[in-house]
Protein backbone atom coordinates (compact mmCIF):
# COMPACT_ATOMS: atom_id res chain seq x y z
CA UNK A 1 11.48 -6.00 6.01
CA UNK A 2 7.93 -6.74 5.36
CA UNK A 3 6.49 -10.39 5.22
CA UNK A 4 6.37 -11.79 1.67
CA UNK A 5 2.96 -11.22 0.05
CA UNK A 6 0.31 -14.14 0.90
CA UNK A 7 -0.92 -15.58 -2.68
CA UNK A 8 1.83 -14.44 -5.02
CA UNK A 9 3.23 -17.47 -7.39
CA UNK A 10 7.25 -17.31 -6.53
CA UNK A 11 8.19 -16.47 -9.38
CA UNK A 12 5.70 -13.19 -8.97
CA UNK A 13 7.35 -9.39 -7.98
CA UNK A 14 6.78 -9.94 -3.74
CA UNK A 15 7.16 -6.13 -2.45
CA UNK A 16 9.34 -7.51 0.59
CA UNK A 17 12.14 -8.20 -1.51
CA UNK A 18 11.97 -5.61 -3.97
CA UNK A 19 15.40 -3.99 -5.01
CA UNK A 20 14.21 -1.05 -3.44
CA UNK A 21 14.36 2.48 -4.23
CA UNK A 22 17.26 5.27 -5.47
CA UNK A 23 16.50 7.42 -2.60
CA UNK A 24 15.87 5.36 0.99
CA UNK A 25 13.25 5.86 2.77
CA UNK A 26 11.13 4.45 5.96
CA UNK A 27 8.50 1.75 4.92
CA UNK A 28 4.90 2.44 5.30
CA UNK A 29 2.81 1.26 7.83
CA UNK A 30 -0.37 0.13 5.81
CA UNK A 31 0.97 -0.21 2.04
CA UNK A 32 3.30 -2.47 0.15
CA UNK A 33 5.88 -0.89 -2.09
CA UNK A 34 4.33 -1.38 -4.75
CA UNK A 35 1.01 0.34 -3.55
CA UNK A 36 2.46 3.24 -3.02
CA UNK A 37 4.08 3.03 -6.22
CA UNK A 38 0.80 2.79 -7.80
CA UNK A 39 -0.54 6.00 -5.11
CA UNK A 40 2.17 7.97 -6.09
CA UNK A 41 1.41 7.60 -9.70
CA UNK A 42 -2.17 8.12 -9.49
CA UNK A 43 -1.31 11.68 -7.03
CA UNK A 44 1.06 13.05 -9.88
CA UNK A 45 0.55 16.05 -12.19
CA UNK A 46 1.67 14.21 -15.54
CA UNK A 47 -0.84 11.55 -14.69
CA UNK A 48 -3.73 14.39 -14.38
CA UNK A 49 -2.28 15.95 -17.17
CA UNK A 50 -3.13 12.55 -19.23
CA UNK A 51 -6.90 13.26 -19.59
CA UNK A 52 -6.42 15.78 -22.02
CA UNK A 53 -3.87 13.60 -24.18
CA UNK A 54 -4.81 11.92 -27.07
CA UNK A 55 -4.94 8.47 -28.75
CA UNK A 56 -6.04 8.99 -31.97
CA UNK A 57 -8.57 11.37 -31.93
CA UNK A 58 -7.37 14.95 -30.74
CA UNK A 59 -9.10 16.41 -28.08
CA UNK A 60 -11.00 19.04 -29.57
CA UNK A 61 -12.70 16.13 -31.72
CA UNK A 62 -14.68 14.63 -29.09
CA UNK A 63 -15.71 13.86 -25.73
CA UNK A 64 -15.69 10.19 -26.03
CA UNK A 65 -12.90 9.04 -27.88
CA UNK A 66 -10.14 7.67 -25.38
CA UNK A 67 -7.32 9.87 -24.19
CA UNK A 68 -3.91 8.29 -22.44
CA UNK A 69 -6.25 8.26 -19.21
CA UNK A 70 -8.66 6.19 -20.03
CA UNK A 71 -6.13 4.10 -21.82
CA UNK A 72 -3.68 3.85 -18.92
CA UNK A 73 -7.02 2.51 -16.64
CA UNK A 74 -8.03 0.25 -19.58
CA UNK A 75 -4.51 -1.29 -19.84
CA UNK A 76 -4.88 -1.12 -15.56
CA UNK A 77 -7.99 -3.17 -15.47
CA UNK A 78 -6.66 -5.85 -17.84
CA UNK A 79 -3.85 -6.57 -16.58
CA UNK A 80 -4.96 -6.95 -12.94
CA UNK A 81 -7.39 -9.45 -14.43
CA UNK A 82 -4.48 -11.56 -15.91
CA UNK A 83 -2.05 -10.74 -13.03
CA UNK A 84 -4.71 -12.31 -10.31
CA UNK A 85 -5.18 -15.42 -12.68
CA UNK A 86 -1.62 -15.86 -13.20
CA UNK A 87 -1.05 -15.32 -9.24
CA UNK A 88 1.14 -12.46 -10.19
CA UNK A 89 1.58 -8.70 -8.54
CA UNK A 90 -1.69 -6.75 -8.92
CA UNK A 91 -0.69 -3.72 -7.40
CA UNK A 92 2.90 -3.49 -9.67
CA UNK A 93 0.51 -4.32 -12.68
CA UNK A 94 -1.14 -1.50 -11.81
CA UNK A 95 1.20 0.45 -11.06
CA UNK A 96 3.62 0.20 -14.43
CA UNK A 97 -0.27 0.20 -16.11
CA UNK A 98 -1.12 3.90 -15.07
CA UNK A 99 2.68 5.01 -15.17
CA UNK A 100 3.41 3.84 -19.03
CA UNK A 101 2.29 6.86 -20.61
CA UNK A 102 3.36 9.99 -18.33
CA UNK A 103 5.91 10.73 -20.76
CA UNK A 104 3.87 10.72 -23.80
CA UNK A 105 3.99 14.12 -25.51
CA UNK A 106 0.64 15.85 -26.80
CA UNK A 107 -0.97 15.05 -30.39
CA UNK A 108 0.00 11.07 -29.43
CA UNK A 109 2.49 9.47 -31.67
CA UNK A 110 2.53 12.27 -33.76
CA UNK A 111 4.23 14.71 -31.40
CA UNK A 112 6.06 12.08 -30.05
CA UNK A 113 7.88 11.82 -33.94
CA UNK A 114 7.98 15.65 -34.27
CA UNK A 115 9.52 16.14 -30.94
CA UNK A 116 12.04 13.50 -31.62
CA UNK A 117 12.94 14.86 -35.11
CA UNK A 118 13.37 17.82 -33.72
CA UNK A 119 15.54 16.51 -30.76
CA UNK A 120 17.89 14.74 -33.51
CA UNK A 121 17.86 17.67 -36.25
CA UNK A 122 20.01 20.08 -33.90
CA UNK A 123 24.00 20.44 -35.34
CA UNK A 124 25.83 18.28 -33.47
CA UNK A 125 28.02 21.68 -32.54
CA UNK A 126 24.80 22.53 -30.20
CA UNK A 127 24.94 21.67 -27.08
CA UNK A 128 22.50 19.12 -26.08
CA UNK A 129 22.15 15.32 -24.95
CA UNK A 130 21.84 13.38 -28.36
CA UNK A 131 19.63 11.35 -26.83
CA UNK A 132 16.46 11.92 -29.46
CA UNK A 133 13.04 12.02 -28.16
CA UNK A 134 11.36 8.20 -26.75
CA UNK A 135 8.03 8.45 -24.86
CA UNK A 136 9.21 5.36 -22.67
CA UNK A 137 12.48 7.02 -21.89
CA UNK A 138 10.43 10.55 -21.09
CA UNK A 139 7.91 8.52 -18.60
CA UNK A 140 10.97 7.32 -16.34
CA UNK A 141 12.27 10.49 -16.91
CA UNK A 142 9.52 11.98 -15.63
CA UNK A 143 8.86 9.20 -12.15
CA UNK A 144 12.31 9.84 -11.58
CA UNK A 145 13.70 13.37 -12.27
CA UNK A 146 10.70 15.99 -13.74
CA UNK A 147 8.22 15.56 -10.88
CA UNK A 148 8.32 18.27 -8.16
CA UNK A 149 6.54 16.67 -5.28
CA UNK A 150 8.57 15.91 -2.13
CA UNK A 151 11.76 18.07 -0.35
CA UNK A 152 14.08 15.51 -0.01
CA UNK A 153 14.33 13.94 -4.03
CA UNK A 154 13.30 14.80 -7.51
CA UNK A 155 10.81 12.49 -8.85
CA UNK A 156 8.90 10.18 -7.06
CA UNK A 157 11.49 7.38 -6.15
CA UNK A 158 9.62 4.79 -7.47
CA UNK A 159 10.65 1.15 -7.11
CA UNK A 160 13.23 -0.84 -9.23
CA UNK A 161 10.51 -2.63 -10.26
CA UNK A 162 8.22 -0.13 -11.71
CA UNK A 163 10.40 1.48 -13.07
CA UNK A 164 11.85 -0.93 -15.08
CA UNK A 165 8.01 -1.80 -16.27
CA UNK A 166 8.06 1.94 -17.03
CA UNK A 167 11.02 1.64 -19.37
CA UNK A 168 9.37 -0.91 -21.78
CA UNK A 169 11.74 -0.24 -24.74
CA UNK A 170 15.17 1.76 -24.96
CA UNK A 171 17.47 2.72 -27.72
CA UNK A 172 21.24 1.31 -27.04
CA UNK A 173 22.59 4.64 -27.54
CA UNK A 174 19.95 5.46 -24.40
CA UNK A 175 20.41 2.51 -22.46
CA UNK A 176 24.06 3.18 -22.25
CA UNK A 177 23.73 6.64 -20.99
CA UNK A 178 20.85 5.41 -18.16
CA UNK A 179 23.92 2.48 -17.14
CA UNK A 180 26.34 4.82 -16.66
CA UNK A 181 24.42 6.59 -14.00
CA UNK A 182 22.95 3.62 -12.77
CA UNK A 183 25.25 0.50 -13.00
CA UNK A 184 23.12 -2.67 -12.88
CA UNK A 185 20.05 -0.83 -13.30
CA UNK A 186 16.74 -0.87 -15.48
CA UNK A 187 18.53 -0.13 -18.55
CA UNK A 188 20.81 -3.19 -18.24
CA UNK A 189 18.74 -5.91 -19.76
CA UNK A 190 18.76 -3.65 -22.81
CA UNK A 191 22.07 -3.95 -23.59
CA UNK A 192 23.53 -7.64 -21.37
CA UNK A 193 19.42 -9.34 -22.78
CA UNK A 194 17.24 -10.67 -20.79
CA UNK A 195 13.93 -10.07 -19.92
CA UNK A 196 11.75 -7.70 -17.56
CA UNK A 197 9.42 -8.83 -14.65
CA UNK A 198 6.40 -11.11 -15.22
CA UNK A 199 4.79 -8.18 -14.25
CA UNK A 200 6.30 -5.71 -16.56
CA UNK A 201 6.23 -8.42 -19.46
CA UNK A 202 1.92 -8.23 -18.72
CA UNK A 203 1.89 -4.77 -18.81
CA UNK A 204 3.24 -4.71 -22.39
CA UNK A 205 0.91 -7.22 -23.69
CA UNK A 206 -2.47 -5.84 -21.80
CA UNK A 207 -1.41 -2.04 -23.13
CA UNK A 208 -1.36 -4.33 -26.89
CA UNK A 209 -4.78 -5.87 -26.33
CA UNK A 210 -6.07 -2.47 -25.06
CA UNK A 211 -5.01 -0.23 -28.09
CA UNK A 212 -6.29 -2.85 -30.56
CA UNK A 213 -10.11 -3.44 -28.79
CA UNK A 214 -10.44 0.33 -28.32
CA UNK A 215 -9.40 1.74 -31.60
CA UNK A 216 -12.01 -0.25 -33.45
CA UNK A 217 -14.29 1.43 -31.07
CA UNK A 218 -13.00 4.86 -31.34
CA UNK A 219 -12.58 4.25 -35.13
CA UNK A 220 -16.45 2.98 -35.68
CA UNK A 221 -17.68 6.12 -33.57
CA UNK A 222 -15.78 8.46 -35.72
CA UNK A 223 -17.21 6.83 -38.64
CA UNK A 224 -13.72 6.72 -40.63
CA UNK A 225 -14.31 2.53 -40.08
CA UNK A 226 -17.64 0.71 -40.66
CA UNK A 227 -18.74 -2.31 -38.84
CA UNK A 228 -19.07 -3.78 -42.21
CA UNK A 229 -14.38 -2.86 -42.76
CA UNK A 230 -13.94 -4.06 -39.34
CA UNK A 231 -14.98 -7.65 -40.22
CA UNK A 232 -13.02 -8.58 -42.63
CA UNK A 233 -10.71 -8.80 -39.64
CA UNK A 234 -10.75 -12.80 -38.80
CA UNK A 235 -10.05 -11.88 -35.18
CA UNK A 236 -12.98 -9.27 -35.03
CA UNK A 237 -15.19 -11.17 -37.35
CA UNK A 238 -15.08 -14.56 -35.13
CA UNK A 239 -16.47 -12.66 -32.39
CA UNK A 240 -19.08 -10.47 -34.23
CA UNK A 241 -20.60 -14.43 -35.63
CA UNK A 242 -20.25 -15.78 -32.01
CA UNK A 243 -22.56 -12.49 -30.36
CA UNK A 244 -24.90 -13.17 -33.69
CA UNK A 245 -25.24 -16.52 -33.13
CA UNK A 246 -25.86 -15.46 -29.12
CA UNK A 247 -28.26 -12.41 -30.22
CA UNK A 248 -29.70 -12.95 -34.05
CA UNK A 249 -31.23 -9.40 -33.89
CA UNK A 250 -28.30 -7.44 -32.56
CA UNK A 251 -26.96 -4.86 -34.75
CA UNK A 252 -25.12 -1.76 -34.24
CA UNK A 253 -23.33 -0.32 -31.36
CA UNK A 254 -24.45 -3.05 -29.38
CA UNK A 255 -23.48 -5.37 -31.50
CA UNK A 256 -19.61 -4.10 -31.74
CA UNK A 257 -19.47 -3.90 -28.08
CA UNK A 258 -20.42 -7.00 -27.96
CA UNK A 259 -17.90 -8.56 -30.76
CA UNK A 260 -15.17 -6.60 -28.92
CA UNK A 261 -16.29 -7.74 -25.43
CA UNK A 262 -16.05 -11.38 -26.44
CA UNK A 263 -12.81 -10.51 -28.17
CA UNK A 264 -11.29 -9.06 -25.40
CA UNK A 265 -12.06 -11.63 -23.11
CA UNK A 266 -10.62 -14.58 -25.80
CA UNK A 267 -7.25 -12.17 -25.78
CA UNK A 268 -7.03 -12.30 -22.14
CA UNK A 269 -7.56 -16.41 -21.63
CA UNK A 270 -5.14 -16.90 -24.40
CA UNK A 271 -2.33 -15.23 -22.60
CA UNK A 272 -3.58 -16.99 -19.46
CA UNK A 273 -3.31 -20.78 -20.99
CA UNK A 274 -0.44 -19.32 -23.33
CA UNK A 275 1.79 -18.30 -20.47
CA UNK A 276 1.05 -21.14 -17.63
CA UNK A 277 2.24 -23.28 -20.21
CA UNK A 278 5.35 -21.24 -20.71
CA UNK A 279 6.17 -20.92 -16.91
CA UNK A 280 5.59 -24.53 -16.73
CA UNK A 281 7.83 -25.27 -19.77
CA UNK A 282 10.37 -22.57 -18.18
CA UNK A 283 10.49 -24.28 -14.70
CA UNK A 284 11.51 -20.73 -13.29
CA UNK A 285 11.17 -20.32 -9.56
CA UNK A 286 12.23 -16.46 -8.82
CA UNK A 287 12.01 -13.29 -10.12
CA UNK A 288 15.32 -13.61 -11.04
CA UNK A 289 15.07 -16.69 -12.76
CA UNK A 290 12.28 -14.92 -15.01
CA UNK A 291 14.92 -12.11 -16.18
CA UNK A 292 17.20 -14.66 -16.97
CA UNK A 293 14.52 -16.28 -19.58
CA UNK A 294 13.55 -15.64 -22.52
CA UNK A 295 9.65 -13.43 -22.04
CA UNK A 296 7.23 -15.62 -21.25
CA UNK A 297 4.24 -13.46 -21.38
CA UNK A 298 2.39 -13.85 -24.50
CA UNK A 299 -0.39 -15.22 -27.04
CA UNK A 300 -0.62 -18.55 -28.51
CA UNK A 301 0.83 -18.48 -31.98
CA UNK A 302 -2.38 -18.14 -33.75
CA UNK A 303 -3.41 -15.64 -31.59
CA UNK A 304 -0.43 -13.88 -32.01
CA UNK A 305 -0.49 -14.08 -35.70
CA UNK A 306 -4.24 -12.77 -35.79
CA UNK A 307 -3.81 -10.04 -33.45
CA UNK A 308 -1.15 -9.17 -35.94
CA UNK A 309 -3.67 -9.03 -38.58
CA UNK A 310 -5.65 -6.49 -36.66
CA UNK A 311 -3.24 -4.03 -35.70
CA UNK A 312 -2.46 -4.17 -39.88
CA UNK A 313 -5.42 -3.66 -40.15
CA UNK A 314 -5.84 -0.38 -37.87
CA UNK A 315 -2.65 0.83 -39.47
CA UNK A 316 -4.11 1.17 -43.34
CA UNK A 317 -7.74 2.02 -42.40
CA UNK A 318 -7.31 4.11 -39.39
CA UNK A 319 -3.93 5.61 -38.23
CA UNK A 320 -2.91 6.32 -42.23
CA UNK A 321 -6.92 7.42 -43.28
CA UNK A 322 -6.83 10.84 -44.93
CA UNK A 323 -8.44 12.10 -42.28
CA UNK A 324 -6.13 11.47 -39.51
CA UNK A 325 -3.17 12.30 -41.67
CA UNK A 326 -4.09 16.11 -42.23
CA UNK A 327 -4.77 16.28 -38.07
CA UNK A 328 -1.62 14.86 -37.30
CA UNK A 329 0.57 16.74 -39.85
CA UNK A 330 -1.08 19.77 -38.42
CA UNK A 331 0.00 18.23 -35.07
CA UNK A 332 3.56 18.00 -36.06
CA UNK A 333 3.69 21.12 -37.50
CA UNK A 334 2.76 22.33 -33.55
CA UNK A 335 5.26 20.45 -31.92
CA UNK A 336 8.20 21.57 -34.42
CA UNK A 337 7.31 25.04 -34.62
CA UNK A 338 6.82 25.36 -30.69
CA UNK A 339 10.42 23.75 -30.49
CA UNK A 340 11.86 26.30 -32.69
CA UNK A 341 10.13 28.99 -31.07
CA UNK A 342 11.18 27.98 -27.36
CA UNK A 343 15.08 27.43 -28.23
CA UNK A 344 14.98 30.58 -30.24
CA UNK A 345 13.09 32.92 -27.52
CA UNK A 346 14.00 31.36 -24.42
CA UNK A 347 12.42 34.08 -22.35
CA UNK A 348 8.82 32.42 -23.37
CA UNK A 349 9.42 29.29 -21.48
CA UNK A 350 8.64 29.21 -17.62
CA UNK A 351 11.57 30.50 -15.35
CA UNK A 352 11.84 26.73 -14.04
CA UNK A 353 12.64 25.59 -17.81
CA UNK A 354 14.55 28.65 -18.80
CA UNK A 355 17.34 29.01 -16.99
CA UNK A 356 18.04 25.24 -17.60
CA UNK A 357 21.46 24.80 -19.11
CA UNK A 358 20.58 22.04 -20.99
CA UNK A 359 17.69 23.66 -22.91
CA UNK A 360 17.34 21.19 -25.71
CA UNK A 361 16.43 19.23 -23.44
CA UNK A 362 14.31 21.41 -21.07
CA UNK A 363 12.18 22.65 -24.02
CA UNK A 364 11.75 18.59 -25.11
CA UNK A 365 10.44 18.34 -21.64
CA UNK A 366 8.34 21.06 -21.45
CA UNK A 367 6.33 20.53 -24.53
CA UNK A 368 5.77 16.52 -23.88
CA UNK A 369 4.60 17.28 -20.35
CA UNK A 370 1.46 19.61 -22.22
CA UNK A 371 -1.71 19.24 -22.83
CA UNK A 372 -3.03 18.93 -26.51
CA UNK A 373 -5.11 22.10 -25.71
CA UNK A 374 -2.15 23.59 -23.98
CA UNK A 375 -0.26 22.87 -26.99
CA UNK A 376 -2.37 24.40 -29.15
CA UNK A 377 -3.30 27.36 -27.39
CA UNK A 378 0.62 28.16 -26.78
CA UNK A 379 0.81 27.85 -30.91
CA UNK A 380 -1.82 30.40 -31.26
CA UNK A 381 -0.46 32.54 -28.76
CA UNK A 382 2.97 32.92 -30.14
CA UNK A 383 2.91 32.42 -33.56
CA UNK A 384 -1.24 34.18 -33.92
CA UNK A 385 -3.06 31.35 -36.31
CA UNK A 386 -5.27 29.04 -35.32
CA UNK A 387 -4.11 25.35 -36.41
CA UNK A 388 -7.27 23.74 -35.46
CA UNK A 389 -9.56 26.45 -35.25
């Protein structure tokens, strides 16, 4: 066994008594478990694949907007900046960080909703899994079964504990079906309660601060939000007075990187204070002590409750403006009629997926391991119109 980490709180994921791995296998002679957890990851084809997946913005709509990639290193850099503070687990920060998307399906949440309406529309005569479509459910699916990488396992035999940061939420239905092949395992807490690693519990709150800080920025460059609609946000608007007050003649895109740097860096202290207090409060001593609490990674309350008030906020304004409604019914409409098309004609799916016997499922995992410009170009190829032209 390696020696326990030097730094780490105790109640912090230590590698050297991690709950190890499905499939054994000899310890490295330079990296934790967790580092090569977080190599692994970074070496996979679904986490190349996530450059050309979108947020928001599709990818034929710019070069700048953020795709999963630069969200996943976003959500990376964040939490290894809390995780150090907090003298938690950098590298299984990281690790769950750049792993939480793999499963996400093309077109963002909109082929995520398409693929699982699709999943749950089949008669229940057909034969298939029930299990739906969940993107969190997909990514361990993915760590542990859909990546092709080494002789001796499927997957990439991640760590208990990354994996259960992986698996951030899980239907019951889901959970059940995950305990049944793995008694005692990362679905567990989702059906006895209980709560996930400190580390895991960061990772859920950094990928929160992240999607809020960015999609004002994403949403300001695409001009469907104005400076002036972002700041009747309290949360945004403190910030934008604070680098005015700072800067009196700053304006523009300076001046929102600005209001969102200072924002981002309130976000992250708050969760600092917020949680010391907590693990003080807590008194917990182990990692297991932490799964037996209630979470204890999190904002103040007023934080909280602003931070609230901005993701409303993105909701009306952004995700539901006109103009990101007609892209992502158009993405939907990819997704389901790719679905249809797959189960129907079988013999257009790759030999690997084809000759699946569960190919509900295989087709599921086929489409949410493309590309958006994969997807699309597969649409045009089989069914000869151009969706986004």
């Amino acid at each position: 066994m390696q020696a326990s980490s030097p730094g780490l709180a105790p109640y912090a994921s230590d590698p050297a008594r991690s709950r190890g791995r499905r499939h054994a296998e000899p310890e490295a002679p330079t990296r934790s478990a967790f580092q090569r957890d977080r190599d692994r990851v970074i070496h996979s084809t679904a986490f190349r694949r996530l450059v050309y997946k979108t947020q928001v913005f599709l990818n034929h709509e710019g070069d700048l907007f953020r795709t999963r990639l630069t969200h996943s290193l976003e959500v990376a850099q964040l939490g290894r900046s809390i995780a150090r503070a907090l003298r938690l687990n950098e590298d299984l920060v990281e690790a769950i960080a750049l792993a939480h998307d793999l499963g996400h399906t093309p077109f963002g949440h909109a082929g995520q909703d398409a693929l699982h309406a699709c999943m749950q529309a089949l008669d229940a005569g057909t034969a298939h899994d029930g299990q739906g479509f969940e993107h969190n459910l997909q990514s361990l699916r993915v760590v542990d079964e859909l990546e092709e990488r080494y002789p001796a396992f499927d997957g990439l035999n991640l760590c208990f504990e990354t994996r259960e940061g992986i698996l951030k939420h899980c239907s019951r239905a889901n959970a059940q079906r995950l305990e049944a092949r793995e008694p005692g395992g990362v679905a567990t807490r989702f059906l006895r309660g209980g709560s996930p690693s400190l580390e895991a519990q960061l990772c859920n709150l950094a990928d929160e601060i992240a999607y809020n800080a960015h999609d004002i920025d994403d949403g300001v460059r695409s001009g469907l939000l104005t400076l002036e609609q972002v700041a009747s946000v309290e949360l945004f608007d403190t910030y934008r007075r604070r680098a005015l007050a700072a800067h009196p003649q700053l304006g523009g895109r300076r001046l929102l990187f600005e209001s969102i740097r200072l924002m981002l860096s309130a976000q992250v202290y708050d969760v600092i204070d917020t949680t010391r207090e907590r693990l003080r409060d807590a008194g917990v001593a182990s990692p297991d002590e932490v799964r037996a609490a209630r979470p204890l990674v999190d904002f103040s309350d007023g934080m909280r409750q602003r931070s609230r008030a901005l993701k409303q906020f993105l909701f009306r304004n952004l995700y539901r403006h006109p103009q990101v409604m007609e892209t992502t019914d158009r993405a939907r409409r990819v997704v389901s009629d790719l679905f249809e098309r797959y189960l129907e004609a079988p013999a257009e799916l790759p030999p690997a997926h084809a000759l699946r016997p569960d190919r509900p499922r295989a087709v599921a995992d086929y489409i949410a391991g493309m590309t958006d410009r994969f997807a699309i170009r597969e649409h045009e190829r089989l069914f000869g119109s151009a969706l986004f032209p």
